[in-house]
N, C-alpha and C. Protein backbone atom coordinates (compact mmCIF):
# COMPACT_ATOMS: atom_id res chain seq x y z
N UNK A 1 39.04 40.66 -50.53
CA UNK A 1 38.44 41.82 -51.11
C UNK A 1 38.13 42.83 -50.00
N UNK A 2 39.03 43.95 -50.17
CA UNK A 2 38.82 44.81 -48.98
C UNK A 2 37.49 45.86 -49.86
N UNK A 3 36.36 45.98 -48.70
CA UNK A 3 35.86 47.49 -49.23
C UNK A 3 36.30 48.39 -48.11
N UNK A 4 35.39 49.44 -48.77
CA UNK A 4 35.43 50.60 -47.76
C UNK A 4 34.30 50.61 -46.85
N UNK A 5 34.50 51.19 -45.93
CA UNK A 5 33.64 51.54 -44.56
C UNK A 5 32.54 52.01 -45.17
N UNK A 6 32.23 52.96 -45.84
CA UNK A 6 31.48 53.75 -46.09
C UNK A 6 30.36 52.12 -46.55
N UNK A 7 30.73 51.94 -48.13
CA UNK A 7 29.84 50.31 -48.68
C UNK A 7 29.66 49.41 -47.68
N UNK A 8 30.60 49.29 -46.70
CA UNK A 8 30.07 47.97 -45.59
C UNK A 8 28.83 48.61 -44.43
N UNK A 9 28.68 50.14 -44.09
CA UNK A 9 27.19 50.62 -43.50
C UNK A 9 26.79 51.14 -44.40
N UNK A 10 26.89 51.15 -45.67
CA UNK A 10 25.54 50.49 -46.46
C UNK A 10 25.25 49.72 -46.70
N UNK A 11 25.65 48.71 -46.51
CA UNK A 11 25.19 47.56 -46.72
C UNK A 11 24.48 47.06 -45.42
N UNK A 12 24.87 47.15 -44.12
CA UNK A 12 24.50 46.93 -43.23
C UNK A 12 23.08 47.78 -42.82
N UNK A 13 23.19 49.16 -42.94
CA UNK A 13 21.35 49.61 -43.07
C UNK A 13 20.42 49.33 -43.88
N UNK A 14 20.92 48.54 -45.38
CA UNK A 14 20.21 48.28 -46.21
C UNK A 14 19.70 46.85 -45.25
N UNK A 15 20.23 46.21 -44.78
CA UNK A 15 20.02 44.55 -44.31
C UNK A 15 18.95 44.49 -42.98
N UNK A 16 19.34 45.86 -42.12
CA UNK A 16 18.51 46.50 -40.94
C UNK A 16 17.21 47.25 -41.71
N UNK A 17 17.49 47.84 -42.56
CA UNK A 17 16.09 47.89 -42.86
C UNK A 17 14.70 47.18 -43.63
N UNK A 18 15.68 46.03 -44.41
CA UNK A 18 14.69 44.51 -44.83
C UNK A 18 14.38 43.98 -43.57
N UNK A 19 14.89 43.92 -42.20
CA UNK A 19 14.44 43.22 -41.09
C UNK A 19 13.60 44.32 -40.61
N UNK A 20 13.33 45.54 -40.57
CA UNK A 20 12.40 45.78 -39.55
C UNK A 20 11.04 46.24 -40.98
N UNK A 21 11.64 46.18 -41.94
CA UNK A 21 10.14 45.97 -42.57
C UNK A 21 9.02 45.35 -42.46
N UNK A 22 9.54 44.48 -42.19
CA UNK A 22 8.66 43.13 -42.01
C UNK A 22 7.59 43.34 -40.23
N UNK A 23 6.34 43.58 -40.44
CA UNK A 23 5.55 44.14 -39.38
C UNK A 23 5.65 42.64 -38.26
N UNK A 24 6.01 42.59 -37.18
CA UNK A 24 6.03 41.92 -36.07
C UNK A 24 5.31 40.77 -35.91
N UNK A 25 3.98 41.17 -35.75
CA UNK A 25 2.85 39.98 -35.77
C UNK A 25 2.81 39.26 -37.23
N UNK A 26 3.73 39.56 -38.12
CA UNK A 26 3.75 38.71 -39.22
C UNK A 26 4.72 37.75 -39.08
N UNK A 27 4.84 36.37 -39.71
CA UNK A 27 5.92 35.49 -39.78
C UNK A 27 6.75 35.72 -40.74
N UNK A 28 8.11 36.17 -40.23
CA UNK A 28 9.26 36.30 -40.85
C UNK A 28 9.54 35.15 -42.05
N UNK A 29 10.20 35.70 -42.78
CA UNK A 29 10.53 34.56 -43.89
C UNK A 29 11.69 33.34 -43.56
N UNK A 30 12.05 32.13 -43.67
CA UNK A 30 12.89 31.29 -42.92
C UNK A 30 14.55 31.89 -42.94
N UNK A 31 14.84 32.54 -44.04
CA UNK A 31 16.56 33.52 -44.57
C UNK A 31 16.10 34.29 -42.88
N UNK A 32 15.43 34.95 -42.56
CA UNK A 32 15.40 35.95 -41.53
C UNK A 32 15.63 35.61 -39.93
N UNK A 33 15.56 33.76 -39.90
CA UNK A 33 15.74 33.35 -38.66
C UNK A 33 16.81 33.87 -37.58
N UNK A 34 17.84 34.22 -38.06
CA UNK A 34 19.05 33.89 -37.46
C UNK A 34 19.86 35.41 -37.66
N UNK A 35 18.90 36.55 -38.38
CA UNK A 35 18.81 37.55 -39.07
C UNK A 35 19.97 38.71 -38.27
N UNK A 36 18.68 38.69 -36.68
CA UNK A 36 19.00 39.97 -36.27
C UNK A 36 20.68 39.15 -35.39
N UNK A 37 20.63 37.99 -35.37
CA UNK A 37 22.29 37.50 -33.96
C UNK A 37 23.47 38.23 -35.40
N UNK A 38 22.65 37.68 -36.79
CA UNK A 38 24.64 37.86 -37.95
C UNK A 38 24.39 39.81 -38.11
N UNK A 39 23.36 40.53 -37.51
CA UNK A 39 23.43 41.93 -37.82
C UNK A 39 24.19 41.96 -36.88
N UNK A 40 24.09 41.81 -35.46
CA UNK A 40 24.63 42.48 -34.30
C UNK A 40 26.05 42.06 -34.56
N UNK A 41 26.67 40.74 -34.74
CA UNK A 41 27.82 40.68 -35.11
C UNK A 41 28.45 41.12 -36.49
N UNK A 42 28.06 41.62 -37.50
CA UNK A 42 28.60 42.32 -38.42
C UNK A 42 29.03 43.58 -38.03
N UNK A 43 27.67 44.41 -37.22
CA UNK A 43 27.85 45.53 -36.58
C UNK A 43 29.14 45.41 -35.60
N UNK A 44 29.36 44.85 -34.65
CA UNK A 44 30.37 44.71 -34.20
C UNK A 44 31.59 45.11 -34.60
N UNK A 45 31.93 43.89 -35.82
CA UNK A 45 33.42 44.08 -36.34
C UNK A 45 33.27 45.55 -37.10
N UNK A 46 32.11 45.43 -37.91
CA UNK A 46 32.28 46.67 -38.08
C UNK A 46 32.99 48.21 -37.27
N UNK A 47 32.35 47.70 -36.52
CA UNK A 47 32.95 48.84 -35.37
C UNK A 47 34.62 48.65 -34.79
N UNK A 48 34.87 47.48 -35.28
CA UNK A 48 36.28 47.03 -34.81
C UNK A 48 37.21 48.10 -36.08
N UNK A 49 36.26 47.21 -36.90
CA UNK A 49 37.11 47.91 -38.03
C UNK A 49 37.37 49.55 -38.63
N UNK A 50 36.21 50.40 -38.16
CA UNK A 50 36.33 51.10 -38.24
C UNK A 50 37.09 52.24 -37.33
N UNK A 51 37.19 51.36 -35.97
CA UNK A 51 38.41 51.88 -34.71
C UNK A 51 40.05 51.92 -35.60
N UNK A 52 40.11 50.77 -36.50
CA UNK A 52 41.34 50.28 -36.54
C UNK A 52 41.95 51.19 -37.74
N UNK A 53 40.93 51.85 -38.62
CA UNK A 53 41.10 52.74 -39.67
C UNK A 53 41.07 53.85 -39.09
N UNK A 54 41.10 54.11 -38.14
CA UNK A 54 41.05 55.75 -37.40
C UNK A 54 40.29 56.44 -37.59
N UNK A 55 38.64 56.00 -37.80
CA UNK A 55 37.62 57.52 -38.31
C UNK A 55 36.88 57.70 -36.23
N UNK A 56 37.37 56.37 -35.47
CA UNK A 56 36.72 56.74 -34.55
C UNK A 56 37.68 57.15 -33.54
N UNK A 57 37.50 58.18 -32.44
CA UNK A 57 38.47 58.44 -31.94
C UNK A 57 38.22 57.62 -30.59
């Protein structure tokens, strides 16, 4: 199932912004452990992918 770029960073700021909701000195919920390592690598390919579709020069 291919989407588009556009739905995959939305989806990805929607996911960045449930993680920094959550105020610091509070304990994260246990889904959030491992939260911010699968953002940075989504972000990533993301960025792969969006090289490979030509919107970045």
């Amino acid at each position: 199932m291919n989407k588009e770029v556009t739905h995959r960073i939305a989806y990805y700021l929607k996911k960045v912004a449930e993680r920094i909701s959550i105020h610091p000195a509070k304990r994260q919920p246990r889904a959030y452990k491992y939260r911010n390592q699968r953002l940075k690598v989504y972000k990533a390919l993301r960025l792969q992918q969006i090289e490979k579709e030509g919107y970045k020069q």
